[in-house]
C-alpha atoms as a PDB file:
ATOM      1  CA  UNK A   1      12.482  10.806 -13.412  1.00  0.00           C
ATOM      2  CA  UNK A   2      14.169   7.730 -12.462  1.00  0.00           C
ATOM      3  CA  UNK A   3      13.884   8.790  -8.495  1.00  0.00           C
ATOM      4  CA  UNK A   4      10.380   9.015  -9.165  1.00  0.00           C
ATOM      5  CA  UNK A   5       9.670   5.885 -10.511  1.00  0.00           C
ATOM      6  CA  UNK A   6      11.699   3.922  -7.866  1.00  0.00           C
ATOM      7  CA  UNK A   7       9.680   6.389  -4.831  1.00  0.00           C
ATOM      8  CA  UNK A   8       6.785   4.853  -6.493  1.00  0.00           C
ATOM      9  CA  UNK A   9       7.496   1.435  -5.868  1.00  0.00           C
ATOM     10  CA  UNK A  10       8.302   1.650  -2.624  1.00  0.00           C
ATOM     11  CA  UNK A  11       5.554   3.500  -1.257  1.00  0.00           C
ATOM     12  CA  UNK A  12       2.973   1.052  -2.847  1.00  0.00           C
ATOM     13  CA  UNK A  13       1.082  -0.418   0.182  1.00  0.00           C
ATOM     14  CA  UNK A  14      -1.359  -3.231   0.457  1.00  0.00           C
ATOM     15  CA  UNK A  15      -4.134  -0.796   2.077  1.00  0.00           C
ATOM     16  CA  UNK A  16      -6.860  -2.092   4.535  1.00  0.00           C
ATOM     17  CA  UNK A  17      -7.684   0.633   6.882  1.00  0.00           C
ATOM     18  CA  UNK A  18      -6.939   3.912   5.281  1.00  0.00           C
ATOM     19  CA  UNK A  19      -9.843   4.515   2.683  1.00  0.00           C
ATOM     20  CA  UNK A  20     -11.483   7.446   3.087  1.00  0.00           C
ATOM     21  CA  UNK A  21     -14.338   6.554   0.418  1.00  0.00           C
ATOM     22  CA  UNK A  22     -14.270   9.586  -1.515  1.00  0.00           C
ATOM     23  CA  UNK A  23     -14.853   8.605  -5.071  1.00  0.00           C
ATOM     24  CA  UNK A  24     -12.197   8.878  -7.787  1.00  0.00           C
ATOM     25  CA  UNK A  25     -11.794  11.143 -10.636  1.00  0.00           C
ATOM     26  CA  UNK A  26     -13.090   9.572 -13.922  1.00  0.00           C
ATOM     27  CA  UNK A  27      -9.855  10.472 -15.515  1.00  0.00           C
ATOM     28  CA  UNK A  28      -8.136   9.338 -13.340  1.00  0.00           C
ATOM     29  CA  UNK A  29      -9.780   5.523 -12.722  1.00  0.00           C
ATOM     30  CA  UNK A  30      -9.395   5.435 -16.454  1.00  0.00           C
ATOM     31  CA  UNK A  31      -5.556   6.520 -16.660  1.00  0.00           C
ATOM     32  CA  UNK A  32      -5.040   3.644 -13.545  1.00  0.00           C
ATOM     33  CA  UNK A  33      -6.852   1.033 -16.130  1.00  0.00           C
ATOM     34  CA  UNK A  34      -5.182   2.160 -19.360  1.00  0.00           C
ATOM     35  CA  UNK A  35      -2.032   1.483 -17.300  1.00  0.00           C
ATOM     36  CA  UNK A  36      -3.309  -2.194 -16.269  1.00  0.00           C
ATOM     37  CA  UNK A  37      -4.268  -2.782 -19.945  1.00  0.00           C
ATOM     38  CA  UNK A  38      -0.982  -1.425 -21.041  1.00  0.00           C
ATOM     39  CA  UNK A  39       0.652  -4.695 -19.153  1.00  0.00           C
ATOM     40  CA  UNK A  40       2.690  -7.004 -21.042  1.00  0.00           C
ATOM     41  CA  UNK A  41       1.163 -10.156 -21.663  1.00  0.00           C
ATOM     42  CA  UNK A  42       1.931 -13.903 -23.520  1.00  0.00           C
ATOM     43  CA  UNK A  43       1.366 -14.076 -27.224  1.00  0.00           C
ATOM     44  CA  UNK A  44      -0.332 -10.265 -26.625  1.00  0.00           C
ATOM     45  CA  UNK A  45      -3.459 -12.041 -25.914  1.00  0.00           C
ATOM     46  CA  UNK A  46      -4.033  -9.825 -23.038  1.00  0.00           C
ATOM     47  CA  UNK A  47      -6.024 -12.138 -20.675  1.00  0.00           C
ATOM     48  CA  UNK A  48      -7.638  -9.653 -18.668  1.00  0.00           C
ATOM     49  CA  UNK A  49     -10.768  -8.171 -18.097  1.00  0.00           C
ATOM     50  CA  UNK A  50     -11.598  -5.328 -15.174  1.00  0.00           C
ATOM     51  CA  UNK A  51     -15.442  -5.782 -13.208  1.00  0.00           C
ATOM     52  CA  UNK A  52     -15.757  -2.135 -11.856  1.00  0.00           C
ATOM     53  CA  UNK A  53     -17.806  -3.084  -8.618  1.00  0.00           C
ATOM     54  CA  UNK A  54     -19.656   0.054  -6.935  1.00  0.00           C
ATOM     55  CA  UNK A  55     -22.840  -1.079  -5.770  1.00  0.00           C
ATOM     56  CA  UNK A  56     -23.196  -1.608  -1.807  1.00  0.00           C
ATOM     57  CA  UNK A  57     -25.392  -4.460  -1.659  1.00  0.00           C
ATOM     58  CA  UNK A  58     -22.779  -6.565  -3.814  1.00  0.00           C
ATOM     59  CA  UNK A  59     -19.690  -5.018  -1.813  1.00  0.00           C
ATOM     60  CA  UNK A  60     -21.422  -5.686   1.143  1.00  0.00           C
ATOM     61  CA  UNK A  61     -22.502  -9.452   0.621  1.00  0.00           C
ATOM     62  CA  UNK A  62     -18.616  -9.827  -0.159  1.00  0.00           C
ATOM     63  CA  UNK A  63     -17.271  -8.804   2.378  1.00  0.00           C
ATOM     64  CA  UNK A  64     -19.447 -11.112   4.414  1.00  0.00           C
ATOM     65  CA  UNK A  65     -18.251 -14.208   2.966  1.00  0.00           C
ATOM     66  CA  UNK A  66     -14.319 -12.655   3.147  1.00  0.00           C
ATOM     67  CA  UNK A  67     -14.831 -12.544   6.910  1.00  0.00           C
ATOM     68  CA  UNK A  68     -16.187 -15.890   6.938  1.00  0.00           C
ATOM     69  CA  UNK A  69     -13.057 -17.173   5.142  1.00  0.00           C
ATOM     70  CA  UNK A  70     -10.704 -15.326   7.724  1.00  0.00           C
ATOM     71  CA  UNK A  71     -12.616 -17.179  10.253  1.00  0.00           C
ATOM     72  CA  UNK A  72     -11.420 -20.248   8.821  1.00  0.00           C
ATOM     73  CA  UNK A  73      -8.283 -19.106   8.385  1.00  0.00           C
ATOM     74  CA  UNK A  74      -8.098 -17.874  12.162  1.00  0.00           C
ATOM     75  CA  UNK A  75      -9.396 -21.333  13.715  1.00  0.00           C
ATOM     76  CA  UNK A  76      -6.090 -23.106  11.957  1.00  0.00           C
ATOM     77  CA  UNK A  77      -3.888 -20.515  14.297  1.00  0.00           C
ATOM     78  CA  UNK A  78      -3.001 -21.130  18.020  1.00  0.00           C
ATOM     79  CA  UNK A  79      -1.259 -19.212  20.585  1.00  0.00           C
ATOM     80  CA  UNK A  80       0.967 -16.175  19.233  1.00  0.00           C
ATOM     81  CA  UNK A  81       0.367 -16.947  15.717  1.00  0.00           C
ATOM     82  CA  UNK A  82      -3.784 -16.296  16.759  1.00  0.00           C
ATOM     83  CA  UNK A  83      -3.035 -13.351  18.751  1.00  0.00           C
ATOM     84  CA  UNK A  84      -1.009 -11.444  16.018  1.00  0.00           C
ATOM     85  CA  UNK A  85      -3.847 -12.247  13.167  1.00  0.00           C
ATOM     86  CA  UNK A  86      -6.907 -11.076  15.564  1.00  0.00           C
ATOM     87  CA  UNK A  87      -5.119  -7.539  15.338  1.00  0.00           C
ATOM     88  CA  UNK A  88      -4.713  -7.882  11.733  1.00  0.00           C
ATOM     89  CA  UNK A  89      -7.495  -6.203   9.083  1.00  0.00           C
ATOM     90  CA  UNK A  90      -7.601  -8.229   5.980  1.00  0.00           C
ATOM     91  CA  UNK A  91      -9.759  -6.168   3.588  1.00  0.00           C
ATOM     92  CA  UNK A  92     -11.195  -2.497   2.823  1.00  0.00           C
ATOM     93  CA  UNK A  93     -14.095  -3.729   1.059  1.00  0.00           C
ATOM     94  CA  UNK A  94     -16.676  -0.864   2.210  1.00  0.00           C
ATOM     95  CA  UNK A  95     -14.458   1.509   3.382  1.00  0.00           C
ATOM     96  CA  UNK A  96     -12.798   1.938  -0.100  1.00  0.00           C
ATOM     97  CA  UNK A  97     -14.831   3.797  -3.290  1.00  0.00           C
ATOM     98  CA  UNK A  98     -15.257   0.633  -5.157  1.00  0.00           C
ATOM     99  CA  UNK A  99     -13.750  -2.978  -6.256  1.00  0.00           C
ATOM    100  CA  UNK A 100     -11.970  -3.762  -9.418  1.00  0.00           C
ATOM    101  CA  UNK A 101     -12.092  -7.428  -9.693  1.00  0.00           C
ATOM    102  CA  UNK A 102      -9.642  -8.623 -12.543  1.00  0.00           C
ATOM    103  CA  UNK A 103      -9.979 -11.622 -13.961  1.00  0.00           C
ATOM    104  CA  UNK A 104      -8.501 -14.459 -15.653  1.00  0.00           C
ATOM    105  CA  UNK A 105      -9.725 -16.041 -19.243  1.00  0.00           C
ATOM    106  CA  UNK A 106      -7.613 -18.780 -20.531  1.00  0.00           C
ATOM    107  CA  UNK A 107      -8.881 -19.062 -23.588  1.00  0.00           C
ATOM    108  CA  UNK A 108      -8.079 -15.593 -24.602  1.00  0.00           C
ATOM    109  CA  UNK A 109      -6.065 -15.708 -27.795  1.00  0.00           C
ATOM    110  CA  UNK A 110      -6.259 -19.977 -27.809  1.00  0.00           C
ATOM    111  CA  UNK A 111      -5.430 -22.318 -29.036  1.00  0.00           C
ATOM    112  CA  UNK A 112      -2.388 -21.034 -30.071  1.00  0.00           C
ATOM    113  CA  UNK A 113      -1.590 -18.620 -27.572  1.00  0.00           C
ATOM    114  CA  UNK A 114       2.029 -17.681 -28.292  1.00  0.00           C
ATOM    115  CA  UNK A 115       5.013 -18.410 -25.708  1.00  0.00           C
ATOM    116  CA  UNK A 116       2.235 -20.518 -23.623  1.00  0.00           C
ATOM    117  CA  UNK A 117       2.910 -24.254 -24.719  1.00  0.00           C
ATOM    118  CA  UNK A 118       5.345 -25.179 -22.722  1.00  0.00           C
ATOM    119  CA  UNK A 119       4.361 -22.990 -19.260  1.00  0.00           C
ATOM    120  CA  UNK A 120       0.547 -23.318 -18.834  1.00  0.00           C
ATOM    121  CA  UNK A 121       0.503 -20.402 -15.762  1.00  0.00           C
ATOM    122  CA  UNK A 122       1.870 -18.149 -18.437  1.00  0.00           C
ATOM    123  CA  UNK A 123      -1.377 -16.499 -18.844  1.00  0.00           C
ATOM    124  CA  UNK A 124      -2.129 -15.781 -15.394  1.00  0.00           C
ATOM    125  CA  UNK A 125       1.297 -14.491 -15.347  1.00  0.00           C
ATOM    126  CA  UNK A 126       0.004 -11.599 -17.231  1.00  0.00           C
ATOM    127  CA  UNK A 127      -2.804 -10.737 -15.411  1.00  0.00           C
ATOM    128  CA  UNK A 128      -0.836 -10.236 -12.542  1.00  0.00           C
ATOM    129  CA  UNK A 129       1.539  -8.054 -14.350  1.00  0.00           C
ATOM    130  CA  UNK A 130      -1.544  -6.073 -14.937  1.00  0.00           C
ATOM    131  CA  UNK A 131      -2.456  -5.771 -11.629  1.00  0.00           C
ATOM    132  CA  UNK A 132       0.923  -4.948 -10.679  1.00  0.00           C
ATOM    133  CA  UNK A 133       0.800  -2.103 -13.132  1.00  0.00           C
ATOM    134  CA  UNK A 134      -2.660  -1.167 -11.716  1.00  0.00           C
ATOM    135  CA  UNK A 135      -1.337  -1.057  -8.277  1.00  0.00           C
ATOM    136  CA  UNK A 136       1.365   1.348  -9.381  1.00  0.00           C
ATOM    137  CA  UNK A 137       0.093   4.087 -11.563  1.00  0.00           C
ATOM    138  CA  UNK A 138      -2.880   4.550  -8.625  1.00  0.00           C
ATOM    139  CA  UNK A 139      -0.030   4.923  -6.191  1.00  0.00           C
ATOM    140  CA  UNK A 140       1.135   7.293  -8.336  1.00  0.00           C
ATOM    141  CA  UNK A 141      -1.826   8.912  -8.763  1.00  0.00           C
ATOM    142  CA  UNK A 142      -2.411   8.919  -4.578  1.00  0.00           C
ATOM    143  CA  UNK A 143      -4.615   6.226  -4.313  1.00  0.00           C
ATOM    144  CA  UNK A 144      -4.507   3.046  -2.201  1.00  0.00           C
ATOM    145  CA  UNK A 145      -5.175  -0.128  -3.129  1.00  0.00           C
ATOM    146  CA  UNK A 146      -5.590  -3.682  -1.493  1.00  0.00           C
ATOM    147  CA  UNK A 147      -5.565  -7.103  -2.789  1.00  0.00           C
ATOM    148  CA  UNK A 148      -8.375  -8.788  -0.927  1.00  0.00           C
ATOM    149  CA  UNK A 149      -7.214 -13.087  -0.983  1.00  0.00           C
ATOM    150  CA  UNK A 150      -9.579 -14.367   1.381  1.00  0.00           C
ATOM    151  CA  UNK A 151     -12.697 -15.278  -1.029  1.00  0.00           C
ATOM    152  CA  UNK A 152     -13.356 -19.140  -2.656  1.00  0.00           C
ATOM    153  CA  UNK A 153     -13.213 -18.492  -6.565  1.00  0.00           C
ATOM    154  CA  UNK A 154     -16.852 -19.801  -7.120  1.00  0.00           C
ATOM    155  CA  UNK A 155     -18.553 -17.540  -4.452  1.00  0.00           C
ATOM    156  CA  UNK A 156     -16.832 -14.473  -6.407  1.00  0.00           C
ATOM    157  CA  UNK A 157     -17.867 -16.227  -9.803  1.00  0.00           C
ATOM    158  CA  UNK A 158     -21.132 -16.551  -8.926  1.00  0.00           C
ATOM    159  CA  UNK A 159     -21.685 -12.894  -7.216  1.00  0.00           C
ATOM    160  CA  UNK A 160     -20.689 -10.813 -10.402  1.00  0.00           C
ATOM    161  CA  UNK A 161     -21.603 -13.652 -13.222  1.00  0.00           C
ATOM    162  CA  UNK A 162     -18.628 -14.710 -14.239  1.00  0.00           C
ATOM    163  CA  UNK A 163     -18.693 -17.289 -16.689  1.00  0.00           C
ATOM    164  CA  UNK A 164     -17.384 -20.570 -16.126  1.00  0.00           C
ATOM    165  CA  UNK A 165     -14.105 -21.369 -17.263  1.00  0.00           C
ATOM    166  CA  UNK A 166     -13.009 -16.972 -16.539  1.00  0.00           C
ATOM    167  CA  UNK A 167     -11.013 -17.310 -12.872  1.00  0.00           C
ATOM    168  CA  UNK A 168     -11.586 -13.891 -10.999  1.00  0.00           C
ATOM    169  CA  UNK A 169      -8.052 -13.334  -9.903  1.00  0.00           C
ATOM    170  CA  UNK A 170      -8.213 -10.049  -7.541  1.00  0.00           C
ATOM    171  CA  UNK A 171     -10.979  -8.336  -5.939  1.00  0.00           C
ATOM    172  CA  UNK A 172      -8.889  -5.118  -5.531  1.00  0.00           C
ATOM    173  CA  UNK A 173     -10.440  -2.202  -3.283  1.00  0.00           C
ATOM    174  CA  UNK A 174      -8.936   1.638  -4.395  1.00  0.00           C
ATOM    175  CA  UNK A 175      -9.265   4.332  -3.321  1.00  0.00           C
ATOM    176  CA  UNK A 176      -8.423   8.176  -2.055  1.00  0.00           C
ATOM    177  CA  UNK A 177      -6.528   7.441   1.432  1.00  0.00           C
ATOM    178  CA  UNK A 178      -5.805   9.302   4.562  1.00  0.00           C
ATOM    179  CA  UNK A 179      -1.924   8.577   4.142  1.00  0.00           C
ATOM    180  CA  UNK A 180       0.488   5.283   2.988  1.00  0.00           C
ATOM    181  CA  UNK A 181       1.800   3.122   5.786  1.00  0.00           C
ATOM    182  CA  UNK A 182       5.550   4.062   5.882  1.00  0.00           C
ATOM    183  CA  UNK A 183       5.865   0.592   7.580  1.00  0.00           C
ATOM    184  CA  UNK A 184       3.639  -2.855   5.712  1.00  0.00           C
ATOM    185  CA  UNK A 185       0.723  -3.939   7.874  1.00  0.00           C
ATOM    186  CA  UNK A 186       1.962  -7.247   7.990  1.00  0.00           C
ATOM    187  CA  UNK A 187       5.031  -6.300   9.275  1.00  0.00           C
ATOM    188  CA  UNK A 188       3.935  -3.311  11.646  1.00  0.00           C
ATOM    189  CA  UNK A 189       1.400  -6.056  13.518  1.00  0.00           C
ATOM    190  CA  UNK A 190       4.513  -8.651  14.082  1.00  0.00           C
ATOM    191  CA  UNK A 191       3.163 -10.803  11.404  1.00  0.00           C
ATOM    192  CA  UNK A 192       6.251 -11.399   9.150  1.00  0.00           C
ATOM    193  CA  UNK A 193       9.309  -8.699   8.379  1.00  0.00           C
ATOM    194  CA  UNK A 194      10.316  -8.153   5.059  1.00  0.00           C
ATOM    195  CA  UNK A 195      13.607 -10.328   3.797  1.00  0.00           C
ATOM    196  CA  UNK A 196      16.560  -8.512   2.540  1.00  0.00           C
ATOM    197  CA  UNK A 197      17.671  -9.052  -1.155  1.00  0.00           C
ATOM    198  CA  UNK A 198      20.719 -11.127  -0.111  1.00  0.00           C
ATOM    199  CA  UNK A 199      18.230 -13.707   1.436  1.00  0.00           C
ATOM    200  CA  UNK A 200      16.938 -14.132  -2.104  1.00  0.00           C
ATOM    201  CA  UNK A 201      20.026 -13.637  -4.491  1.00  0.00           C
ATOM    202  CA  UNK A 202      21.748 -17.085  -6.015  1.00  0.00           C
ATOM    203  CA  UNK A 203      24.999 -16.908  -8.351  1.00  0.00           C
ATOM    204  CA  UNK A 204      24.809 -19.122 -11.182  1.00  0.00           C
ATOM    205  CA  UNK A 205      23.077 -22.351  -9.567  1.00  0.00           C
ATOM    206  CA  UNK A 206      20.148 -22.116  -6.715  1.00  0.00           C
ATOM    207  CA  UNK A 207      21.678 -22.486  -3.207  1.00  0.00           C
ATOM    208  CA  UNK A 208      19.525 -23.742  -0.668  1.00  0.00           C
ATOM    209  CA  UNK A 209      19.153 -21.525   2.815  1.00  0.00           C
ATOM    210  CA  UNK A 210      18.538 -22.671   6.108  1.00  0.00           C
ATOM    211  CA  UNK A 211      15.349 -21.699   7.211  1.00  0.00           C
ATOM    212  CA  UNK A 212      15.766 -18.563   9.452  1.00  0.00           C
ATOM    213  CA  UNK A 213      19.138 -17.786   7.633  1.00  0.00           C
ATOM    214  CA  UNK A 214      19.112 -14.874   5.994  1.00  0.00           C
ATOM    215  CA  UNK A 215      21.873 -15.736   3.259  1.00  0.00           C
ATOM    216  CA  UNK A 216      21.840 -18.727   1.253  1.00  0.00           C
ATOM    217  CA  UNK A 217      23.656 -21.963   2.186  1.00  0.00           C
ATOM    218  CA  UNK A 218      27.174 -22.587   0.918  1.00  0.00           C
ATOM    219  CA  UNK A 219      27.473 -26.064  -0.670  1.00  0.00           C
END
């Protein structure tokens, strides 16, 4: 059982081009959400709330404004930096069966939100331990799914109604898929390779590195 859990976990992908846009079992969207909402969470207030988004005119109008904001993004690169990000899909926003945006409400469980006074981000902590647990029971399941980042907060607000003061943390696309990358997008296009653990591992204090090393600096 243990091997399965851990085959899990690494087989999780961020997907972008493998959506086949079959749709997904009703039992099985709602074991993927039970397993979100199952997430542990500060003072239990469970800060989360899931915007099931099927409809193509909405999916559609989003995706527009995401490839506006990798348009920004792209103008900021030059030379190989451009190159490598022109290659690079950033979001399966039609090609997935729909969008689960989760969101973010900080008044959930206030004023007194237990374990929260003295780390504010505590909250939003917990949503993303949600997601996280999203993004593994559908792997589990044989889904993909992809965290789509390139949106401003207000234009996603605004789209689904969102009331002020509720940040809209994820716009996830899921989905049936043709297969799981073996090898991260981001990686496999010569974006950025994946660290080893001993790049990230400190022994009582934090050691700083030096950048490009892949083991922390000795004082």
């Amino acid at each position: 059982m243990n091997a399965m859990f851990y085959e899990v976990l690494h087989r999780r992908r961020d997907v972008r081009a493998e959506f086949t846009g079959e749709p997904i079992d009703d039992a099985v969207l709602t074991r993927v959400l039970e397993a979100a909402h199952a997430a542990p969470s500060v003072g239990m207030s469970q800060p989360w709330d899931f915007v099931l988004v099927r409809d193509p005119a909405t999916r559609e109008e989003f995706a527009r404004h995401v490839h506006e904001e990798r348009d920004v993004f792209a103008a900021s690169l030059d030379g190989e930096r451009a190159e490598t990000f022109a290659r690079i899909k950033v979001e399966g926003i039609r090609e997935s069966s729909l969008g689960i945006v989760v969101t973010y409400d900080e008044q959930r469980g206030a004023p007194a939100v237990l374990g929260r006074h003295a780390i504010a981000d505590a909250g939003l902590y917990s949503v993303c331990l949600a997601i996280q647990n999203l993004w593994l029971a559908a792997t589990a399941e044989g889904l993909g799914v992809g965290w789509v980042s390139f949106y401003r907060e207000p234009v996603l607000a605004d789209l689904l109604g969102i009331p002020a003061g509720i940040r809209p943390v994820a716009w996830l696309c899921i989905g049936p898929v043709t297969n799981l990358a073996e090898v991260p997008d981001l990686e496999r296009h010569g974006w950025r390779s994946r660290a080893p653990l001993a790049s990230a591992l400190h022994h009582e204090r934090f050691t700083p590195r030096d950048e490009g090393s892949a083991q922390p600096r000795q004082p």
